[in-house]
C-alpha atoms as a PDB file:
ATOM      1  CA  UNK A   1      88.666 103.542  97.165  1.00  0.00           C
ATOM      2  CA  UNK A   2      92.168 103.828  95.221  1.00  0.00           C
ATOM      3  CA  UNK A   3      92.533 101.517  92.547  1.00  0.00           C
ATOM      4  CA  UNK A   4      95.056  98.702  93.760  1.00  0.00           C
ATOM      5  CA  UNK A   5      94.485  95.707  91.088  1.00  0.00           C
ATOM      6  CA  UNK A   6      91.579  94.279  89.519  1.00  0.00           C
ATOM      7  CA  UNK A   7      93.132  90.779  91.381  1.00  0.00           C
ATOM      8  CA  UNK A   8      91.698  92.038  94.712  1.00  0.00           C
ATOM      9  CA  UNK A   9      88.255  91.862  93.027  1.00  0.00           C
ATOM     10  CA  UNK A  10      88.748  88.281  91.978  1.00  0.00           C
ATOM     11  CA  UNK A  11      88.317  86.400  95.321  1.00  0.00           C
ATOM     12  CA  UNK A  12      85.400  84.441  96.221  1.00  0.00           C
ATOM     13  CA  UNK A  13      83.444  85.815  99.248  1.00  0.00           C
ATOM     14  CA  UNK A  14      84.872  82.825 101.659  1.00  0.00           C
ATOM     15  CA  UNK A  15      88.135  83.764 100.122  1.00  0.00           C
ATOM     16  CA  UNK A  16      87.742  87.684 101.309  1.00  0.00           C
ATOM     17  CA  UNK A  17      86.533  86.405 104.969  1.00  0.00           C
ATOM     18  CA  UNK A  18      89.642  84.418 105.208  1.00  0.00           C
ATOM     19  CA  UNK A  19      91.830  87.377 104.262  1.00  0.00           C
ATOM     20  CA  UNK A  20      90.104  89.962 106.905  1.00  0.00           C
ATOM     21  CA  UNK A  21      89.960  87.170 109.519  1.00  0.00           C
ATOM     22  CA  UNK A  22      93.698  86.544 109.383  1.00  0.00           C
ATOM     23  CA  UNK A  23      94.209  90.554 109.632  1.00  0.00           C
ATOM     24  CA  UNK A  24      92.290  90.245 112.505  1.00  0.00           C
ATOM     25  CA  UNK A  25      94.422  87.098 113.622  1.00  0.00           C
ATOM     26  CA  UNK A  26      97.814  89.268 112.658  1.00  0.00           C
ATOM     27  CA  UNK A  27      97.031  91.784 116.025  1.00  0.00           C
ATOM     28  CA  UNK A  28     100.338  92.827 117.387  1.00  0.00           C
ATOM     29  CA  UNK A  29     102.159  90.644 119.927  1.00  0.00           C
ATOM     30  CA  UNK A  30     102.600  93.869 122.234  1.00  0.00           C
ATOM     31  CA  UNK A  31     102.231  94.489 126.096  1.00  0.00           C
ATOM     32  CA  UNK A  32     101.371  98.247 125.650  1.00  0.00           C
ATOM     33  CA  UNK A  33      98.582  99.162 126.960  1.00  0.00           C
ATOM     34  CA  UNK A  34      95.984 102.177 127.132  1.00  0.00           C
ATOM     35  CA  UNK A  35      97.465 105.411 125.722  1.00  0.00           C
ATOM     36  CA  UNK A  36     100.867 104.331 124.521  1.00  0.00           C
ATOM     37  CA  UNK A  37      98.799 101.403 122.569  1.00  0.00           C
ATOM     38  CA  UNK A  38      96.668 103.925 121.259  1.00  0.00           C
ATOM     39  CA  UNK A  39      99.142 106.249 119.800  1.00  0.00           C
ATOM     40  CA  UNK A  40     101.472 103.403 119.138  1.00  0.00           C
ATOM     41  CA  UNK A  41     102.944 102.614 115.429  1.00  0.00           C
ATOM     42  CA  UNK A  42     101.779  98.822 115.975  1.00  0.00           C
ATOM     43  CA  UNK A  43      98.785 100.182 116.068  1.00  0.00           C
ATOM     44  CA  UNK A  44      98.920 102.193 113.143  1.00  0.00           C
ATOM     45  CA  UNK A  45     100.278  99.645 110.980  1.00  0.00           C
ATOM     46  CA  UNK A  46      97.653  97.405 112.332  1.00  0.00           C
ATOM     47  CA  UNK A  47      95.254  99.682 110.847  1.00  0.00           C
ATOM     48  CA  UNK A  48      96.421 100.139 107.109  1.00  0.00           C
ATOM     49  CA  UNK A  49      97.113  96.446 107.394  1.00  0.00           C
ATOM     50  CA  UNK A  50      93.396  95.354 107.669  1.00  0.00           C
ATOM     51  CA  UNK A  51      92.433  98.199 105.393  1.00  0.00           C
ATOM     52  CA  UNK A  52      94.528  96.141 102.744  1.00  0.00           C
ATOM     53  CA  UNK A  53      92.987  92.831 103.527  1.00  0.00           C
ATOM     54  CA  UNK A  54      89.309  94.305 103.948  1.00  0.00           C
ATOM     55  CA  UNK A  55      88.939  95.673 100.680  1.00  0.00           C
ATOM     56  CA  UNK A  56      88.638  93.125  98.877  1.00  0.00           C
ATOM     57  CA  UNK A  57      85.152  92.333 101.216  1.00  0.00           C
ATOM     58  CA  UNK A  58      84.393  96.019 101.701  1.00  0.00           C
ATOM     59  CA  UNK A  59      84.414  97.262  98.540  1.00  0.00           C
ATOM     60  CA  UNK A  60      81.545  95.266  97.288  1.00  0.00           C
ATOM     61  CA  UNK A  61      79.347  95.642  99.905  1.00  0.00           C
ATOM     62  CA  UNK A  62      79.907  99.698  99.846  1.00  0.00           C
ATOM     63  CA  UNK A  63      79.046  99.756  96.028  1.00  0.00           C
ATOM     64  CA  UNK A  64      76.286  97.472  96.262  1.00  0.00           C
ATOM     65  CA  UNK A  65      74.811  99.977  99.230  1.00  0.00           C
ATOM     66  CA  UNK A  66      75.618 102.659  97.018  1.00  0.00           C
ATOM     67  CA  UNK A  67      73.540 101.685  94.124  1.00  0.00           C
ATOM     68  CA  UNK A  68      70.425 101.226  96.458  1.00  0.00           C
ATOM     69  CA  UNK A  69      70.437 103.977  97.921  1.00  0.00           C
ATOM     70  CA  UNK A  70      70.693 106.191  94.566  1.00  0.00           C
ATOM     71  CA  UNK A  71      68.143 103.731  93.351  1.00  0.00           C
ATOM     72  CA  UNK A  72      65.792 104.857  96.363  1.00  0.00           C
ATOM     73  CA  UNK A  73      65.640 108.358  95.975  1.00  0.00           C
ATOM     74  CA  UNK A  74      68.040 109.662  93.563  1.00  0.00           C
ATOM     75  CA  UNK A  75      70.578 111.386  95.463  1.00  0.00           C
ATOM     76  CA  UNK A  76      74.387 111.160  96.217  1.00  0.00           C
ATOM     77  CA  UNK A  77      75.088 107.944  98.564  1.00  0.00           C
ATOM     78  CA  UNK A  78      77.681 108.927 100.311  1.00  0.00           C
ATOM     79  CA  UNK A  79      77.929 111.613 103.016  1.00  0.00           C
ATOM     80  CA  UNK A  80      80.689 113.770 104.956  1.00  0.00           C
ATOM     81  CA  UNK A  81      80.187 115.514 108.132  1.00  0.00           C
ATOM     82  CA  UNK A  82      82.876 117.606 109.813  1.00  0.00           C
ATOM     83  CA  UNK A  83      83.795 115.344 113.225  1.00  0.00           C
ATOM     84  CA  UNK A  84      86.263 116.444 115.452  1.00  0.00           C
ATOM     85  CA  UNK A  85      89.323 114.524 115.643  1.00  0.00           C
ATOM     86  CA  UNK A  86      92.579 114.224 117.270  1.00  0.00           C
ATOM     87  CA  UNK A  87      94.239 117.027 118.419  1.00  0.00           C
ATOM     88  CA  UNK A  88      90.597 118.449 118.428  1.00  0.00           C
ATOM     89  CA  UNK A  89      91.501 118.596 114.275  1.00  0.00           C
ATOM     90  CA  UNK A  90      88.494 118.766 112.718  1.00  0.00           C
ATOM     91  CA  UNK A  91      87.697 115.913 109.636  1.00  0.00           C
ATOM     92  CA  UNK A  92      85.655 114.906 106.755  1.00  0.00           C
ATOM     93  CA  UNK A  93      83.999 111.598 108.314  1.00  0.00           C
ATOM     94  CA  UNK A  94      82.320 109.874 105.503  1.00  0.00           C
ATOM     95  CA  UNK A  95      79.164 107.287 105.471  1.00  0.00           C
ATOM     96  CA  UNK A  96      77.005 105.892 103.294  1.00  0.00           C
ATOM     97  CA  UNK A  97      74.128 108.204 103.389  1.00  0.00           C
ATOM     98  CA  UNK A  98      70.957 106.534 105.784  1.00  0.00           C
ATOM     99  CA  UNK A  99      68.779 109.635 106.128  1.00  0.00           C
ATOM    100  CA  UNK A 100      66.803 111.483 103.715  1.00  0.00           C
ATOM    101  CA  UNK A 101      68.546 115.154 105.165  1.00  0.00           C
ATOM    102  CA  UNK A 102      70.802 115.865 107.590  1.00  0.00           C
ATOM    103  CA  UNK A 103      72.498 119.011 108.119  1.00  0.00           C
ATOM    104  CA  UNK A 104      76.432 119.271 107.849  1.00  0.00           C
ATOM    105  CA  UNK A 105      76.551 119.466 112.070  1.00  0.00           C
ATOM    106  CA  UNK A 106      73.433 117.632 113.165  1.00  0.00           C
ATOM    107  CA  UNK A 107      73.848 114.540 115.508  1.00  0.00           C
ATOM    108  CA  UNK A 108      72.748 111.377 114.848  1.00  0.00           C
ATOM    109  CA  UNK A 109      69.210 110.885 116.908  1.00  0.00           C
ATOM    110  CA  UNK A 110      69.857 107.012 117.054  1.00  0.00           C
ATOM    111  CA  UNK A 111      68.333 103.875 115.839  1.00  0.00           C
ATOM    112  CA  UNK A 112      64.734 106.196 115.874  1.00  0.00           C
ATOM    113  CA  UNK A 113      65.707 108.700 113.728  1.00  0.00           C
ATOM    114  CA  UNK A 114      62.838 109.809 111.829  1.00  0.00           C
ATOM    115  CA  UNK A 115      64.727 110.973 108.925  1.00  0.00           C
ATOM    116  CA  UNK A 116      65.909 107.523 108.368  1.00  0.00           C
ATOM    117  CA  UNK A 117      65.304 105.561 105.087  1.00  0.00           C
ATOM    118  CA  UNK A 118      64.274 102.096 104.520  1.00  0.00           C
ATOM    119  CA  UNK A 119      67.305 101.345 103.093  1.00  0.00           C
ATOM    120  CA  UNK A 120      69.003 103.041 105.425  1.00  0.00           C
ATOM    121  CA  UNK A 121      67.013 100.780 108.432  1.00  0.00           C
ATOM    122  CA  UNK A 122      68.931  97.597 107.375  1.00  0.00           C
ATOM    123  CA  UNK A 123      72.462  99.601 106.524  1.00  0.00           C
ATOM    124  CA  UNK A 124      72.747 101.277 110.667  1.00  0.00           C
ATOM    125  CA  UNK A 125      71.269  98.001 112.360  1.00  0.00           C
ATOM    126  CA  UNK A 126      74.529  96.389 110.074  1.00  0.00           C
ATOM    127  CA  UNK A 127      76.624  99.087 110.445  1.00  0.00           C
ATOM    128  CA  UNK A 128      77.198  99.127 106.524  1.00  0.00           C
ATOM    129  CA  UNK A 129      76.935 102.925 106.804  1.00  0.00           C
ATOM    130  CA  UNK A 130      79.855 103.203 108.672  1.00  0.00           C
ATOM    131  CA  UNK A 131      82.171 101.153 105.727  1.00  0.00           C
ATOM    132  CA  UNK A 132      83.425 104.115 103.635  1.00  0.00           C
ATOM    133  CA  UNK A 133      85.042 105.391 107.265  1.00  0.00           C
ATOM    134  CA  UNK A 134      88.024 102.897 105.247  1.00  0.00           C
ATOM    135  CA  UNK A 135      89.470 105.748 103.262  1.00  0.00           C
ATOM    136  CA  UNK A 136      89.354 107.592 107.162  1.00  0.00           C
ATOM    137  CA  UNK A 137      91.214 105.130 108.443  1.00  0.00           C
ATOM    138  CA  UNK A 138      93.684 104.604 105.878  1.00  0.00           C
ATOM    139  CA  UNK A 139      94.240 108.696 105.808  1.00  0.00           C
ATOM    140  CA  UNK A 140      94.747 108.368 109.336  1.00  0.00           C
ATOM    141  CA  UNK A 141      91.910 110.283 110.650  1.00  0.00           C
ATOM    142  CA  UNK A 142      90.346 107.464 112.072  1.00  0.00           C
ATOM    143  CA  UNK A 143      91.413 103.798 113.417  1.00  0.00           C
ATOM    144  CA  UNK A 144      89.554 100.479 113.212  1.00  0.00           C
ATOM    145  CA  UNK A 145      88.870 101.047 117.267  1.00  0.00           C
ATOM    146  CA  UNK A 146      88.567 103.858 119.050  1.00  0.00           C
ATOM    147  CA  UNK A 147      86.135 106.209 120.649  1.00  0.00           C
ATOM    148  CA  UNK A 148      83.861 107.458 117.881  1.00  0.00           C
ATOM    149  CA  UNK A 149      84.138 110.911 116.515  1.00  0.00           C
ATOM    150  CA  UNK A 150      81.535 113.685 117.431  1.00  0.00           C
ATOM    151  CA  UNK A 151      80.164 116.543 115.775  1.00  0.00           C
ATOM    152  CA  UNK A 152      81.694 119.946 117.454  1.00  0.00           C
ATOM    153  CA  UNK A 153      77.702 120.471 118.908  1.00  0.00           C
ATOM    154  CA  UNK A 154      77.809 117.596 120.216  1.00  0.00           C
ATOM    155  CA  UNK A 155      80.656 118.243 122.679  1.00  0.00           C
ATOM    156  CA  UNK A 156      81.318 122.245 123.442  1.00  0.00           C
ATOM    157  CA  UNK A 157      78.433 124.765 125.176  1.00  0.00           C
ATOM    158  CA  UNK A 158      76.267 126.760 122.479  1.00  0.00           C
ATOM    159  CA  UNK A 159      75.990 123.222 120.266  1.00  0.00           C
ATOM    160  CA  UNK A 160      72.347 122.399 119.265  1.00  0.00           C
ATOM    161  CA  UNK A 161      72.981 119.160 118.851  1.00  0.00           C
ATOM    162  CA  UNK A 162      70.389 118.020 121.580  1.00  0.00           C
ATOM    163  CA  UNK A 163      67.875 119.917 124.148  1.00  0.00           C
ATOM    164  CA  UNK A 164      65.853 119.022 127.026  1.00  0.00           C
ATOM    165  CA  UNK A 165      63.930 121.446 128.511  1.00  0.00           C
ATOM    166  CA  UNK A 166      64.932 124.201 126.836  1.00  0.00           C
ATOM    167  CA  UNK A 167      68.368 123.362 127.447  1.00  0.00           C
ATOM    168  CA  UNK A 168      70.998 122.649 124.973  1.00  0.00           C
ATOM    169  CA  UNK A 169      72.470 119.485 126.317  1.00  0.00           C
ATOM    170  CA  UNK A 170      76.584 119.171 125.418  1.00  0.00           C
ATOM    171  CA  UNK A 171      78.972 117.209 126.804  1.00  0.00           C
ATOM    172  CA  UNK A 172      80.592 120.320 128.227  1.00  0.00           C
ATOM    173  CA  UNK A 173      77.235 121.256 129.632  1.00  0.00           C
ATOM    174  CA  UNK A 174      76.628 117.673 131.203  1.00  0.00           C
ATOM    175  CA  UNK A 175      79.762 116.513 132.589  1.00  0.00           C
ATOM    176  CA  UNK A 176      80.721 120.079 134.271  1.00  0.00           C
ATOM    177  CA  UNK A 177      84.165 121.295 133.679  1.00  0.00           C
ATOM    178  CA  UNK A 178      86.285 118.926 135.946  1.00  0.00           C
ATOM    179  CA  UNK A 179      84.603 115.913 134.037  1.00  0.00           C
ATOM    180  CA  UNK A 180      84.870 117.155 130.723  1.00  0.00           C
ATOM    181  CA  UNK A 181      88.428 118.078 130.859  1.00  0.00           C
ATOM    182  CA  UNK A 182      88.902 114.613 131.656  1.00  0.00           C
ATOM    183  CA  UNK A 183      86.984 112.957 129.089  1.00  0.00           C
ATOM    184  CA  UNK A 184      87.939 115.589 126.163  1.00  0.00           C
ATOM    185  CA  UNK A 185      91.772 115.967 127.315  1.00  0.00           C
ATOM    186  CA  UNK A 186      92.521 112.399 128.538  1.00  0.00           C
ATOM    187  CA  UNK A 187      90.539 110.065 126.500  1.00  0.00           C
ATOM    188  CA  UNK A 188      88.840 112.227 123.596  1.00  0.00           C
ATOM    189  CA  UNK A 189      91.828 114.361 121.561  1.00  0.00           C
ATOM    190  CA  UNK A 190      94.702 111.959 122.779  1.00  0.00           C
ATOM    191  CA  UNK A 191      94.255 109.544 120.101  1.00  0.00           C
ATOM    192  CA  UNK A 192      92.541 108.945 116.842  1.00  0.00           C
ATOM    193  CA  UNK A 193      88.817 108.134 116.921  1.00  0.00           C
ATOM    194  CA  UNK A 194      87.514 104.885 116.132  1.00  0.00           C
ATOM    195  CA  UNK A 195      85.138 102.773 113.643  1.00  0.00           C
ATOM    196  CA  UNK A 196      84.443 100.152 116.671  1.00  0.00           C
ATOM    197  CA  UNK A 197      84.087 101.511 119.974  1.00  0.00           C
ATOM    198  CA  UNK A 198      83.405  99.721 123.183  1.00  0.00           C
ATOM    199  CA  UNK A 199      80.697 102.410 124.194  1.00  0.00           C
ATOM    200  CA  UNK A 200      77.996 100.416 124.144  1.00  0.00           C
ATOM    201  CA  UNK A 201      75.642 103.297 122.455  1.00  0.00           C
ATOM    202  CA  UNK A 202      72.208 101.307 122.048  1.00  0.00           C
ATOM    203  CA  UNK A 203      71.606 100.411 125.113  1.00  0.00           C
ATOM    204  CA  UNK A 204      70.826 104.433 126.271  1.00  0.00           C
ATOM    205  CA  UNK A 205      68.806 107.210 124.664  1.00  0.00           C
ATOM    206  CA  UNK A 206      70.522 109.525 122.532  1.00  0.00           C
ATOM    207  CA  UNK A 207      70.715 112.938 123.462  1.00  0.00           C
ATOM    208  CA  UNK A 208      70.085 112.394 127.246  1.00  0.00           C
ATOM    209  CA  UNK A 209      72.353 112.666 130.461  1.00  0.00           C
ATOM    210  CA  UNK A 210      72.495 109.418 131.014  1.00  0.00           C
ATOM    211  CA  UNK A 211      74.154 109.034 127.170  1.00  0.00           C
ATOM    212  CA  UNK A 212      76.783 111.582 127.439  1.00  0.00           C
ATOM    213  CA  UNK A 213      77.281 110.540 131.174  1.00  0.00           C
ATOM    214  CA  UNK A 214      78.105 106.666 130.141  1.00  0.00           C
ATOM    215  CA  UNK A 215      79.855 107.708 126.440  1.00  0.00           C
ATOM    216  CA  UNK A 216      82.364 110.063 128.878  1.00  0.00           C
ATOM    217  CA  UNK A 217      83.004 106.541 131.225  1.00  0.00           C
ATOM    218  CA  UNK A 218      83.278 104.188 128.020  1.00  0.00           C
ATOM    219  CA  UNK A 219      85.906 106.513 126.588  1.00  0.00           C
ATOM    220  CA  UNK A 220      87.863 107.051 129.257  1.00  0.00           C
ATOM    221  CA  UNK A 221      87.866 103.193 130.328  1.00  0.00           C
ATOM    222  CA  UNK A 222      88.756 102.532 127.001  1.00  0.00           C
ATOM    223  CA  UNK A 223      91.951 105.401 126.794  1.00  0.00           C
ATOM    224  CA  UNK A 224      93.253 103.474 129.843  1.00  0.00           C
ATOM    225  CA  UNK A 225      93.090  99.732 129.393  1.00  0.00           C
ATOM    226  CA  UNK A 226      93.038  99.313 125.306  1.00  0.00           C
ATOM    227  CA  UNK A 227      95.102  96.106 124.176  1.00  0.00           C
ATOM    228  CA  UNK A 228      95.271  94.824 120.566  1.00  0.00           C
ATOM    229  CA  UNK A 229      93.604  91.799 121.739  1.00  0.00           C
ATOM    230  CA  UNK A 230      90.490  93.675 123.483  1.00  0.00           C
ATOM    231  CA  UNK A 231      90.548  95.588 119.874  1.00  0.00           C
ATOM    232  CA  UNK A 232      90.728  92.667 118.236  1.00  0.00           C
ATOM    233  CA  UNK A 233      87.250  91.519 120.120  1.00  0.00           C
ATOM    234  CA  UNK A 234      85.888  94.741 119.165  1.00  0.00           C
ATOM    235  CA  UNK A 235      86.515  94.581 115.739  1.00  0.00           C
ATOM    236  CA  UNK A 236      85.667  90.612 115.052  1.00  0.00           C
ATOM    237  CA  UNK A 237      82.022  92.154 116.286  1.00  0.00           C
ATOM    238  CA  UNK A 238      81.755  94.844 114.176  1.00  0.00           C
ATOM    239  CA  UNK A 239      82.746  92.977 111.031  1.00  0.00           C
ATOM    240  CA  UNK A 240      80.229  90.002 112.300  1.00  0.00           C
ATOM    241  CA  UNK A 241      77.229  92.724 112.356  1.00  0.00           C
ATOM    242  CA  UNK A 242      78.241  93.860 109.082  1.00  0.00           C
ATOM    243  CA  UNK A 243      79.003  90.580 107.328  1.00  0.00           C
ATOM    244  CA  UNK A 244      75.930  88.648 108.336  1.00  0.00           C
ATOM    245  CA  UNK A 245      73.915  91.070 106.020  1.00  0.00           C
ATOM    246  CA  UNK A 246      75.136  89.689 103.232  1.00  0.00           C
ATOM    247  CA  UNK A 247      74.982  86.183 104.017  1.00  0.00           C
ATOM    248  CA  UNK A 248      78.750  85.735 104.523  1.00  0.00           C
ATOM    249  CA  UNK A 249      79.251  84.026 107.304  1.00  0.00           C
ATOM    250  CA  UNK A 250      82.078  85.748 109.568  1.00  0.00           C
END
């Protein structure tokens, strides 16, 4: 993260809750809605706004991550993958690194993943791996809350991202051409992805129908009725999951 002051390092823990919480707290009084929300400057400014006040809470737990995970096994802790973003521009999404390989377009297999490390076990059920997406967000790749960004095999035919049967299973492939066009061109590449999304992801196996068929109706749900305050909700529940690790209490 960019040096901005060795002052932001001197807060106590319940001092660097307070500060996130009252980003959180500081949502924009707005009555847009869906799209124009999502695209909206409010928004935006939202965004670098809580990346200012979660640093000072962030930053710590990243580097402390960091150090066990290049204590475990030696190797670099952090992690880039090429996502696609919006526009359908592709991006560097970063994370701290939860797997002992991964190839530069393979999918996540979910919260089974057998290439995941101990460490890494306690970091994804957290969602501390997802904290260096910060420097996404404040390049403007990314937004607190949003869909979340997919690898390009993940979403377009001739991906090997998943298979069943033989059959490589895409989002394009799934949803049928109607469908997709719907998901990719009104929810997916209209607006930046997201740290926090309110696809509920757990609850289905990764790489089935079912998955892609209930990520596509999350996303689009989501392109149509965001608010700041249902992002606001989102975001006070990832911060909980990832704050309760560390024994601060949100």
């Amino acid at each position: 993260m960019p040096n901005e002051g060795n002052e932001a390092y001197m807060l106590t823990g319940e001092e660097a809750v307070q500060k996130l919480w009252n980003a959180l707290n500081a949502a924009p009084d707005t009555k847009k809605i869906g799209s124009e929300w999502l695209r909206s400057k409010e928004k935006r400014d939202w965004d670098l706004y809580i990346c200012r006040e979660s640093r000072p809470l962030f930053a710590p737990l990243i580097l402390s991550a960091s150090a066990t995970i290049l204590w475990w096994d030696r190797k670099a802790p952090i992690f880039s993958q090429e996502r696609i973003g919006m526009y359908g521009i592709p991006f560097n999404m970063h994370k701290l690194r939860s797997m002992n390989t991964a190839r530069g377009m393979d999918a996540s297999q979910g919260e089974n993943d057998p290439r995941v490390i101990p460490p890494g076990t306690i970091m994804r059920a957290r969602l501390i791996d997802e904290l260096p997406q910060w420097r996404n967000i404040k390049q403007g790749q990314m937004s607190w809350s949003g869909h979340r960004p997919l690898v390009e095999s993940e979403i377009f035919d001739g991906g090997q991202a998943y298979h069943h049967d033989d059959r490589p299973l895409t989002m394009q492939y799934v949803l049928g051409r109607k469908e997709f066009n719907k998901w990719f061109r009104g929810a997916y590449i209209t607006a930046r992805p997201g740290m926090s999304s309110p696809f509920k992801s757990r609850l289905f196996k990764h790489g089935t129908e079912e998955f892609m068929i209930e990520r596509k109706r999350a996303n689009c749900w989501y392109a149509e009725n965001a608010t700041p305050d249902l992002d606001r909700k989102l975001l006070l529940k990832l911060f909980e999951r990832s704050l309760s690790v560390s024994g601060v209490a949100a």
